[in-house]
Protein backbone atom coordinates (compact mmCIF):
# COMPACT_ATOMS: atom_id res chain seq x y z
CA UNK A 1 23.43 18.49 -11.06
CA UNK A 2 20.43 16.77 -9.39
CA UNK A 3 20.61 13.67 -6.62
CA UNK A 4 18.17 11.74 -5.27
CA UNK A 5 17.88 11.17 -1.42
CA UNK A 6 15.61 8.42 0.03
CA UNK A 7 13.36 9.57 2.41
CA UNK A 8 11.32 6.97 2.57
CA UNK A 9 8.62 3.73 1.33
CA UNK A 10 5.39 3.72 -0.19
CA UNK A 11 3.58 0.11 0.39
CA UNK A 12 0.10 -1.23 -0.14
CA UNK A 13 -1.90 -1.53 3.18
CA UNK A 14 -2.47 -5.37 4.46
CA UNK A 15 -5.87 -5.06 3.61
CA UNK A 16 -5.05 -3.25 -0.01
CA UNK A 17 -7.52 -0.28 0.12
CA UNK A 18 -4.96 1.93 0.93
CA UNK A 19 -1.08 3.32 0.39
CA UNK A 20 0.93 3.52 3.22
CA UNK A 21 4.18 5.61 2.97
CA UNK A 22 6.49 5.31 5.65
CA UNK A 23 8.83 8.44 6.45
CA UNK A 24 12.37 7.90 7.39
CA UNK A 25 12.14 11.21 10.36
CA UNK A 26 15.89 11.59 10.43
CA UNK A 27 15.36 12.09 6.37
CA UNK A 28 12.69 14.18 6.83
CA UNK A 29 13.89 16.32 9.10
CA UNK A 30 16.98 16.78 6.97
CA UNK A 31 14.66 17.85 3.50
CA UNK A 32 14.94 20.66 1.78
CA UNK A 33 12.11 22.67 2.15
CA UNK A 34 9.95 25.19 0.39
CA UNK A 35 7.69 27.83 1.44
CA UNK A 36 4.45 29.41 0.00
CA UNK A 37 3.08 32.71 0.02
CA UNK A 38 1.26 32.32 3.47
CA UNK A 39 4.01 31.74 5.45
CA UNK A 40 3.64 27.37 5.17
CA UNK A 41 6.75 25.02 4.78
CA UNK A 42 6.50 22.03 2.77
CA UNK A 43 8.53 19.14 1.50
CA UNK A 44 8.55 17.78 -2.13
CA UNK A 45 8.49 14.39 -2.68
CA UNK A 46 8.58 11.85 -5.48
CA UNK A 47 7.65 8.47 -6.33
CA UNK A 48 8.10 6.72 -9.64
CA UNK A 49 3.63 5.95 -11.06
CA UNK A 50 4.88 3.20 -12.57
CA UNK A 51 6.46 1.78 -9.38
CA UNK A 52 3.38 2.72 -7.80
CA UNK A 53 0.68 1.33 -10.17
CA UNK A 54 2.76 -1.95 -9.97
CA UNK A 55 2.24 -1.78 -5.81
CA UNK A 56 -1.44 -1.05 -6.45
CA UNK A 57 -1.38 -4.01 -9.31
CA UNK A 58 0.57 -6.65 -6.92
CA UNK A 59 3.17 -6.99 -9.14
CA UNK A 60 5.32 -5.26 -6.64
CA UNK A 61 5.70 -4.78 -2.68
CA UNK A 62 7.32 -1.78 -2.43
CA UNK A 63 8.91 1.31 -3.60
CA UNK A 64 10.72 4.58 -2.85
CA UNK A 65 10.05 7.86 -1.89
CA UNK A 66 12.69 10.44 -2.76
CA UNK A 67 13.44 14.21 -2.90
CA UNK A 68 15.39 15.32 -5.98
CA UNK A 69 18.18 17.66 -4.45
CA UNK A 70 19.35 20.23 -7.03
CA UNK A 71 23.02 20.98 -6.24
């Protein structure tokens, strides 16, 4: 079974050219990671494109960013 734990925000910038994403680092530090082939860690994260193209429309402030835990 698969849960979703907020890690954090994605927002448009005051000036709208850009996406800000704001990290919770307590979250973050607590994400399961993944590593590749050379030796680097990552962390996956998600955010709904609709949600987003809404943010990037106006038609919406804000949204989440998750990481889909499979249990």
């Amino acid at each position: 079974m698969a849960e979703s734990q907020l890690i954090g925000y994605v927002r448009k910038s005051n000036n709208g050219g850009a996406l800000k994403f704001s990290i919770d680092t307590k979250a973050f530090e607590d994400a399961q990671r993944f590593s590749t082939k050379d030796g680097r860690e990552y962390v996956q994260l998600i955010a709904n494109i609709p949600k987003v193209r809404e943010i990037i429309s106006g038609e919406r402030e804000v949204t989440s960013m998750c990481q889909i835990i499979e249990s």
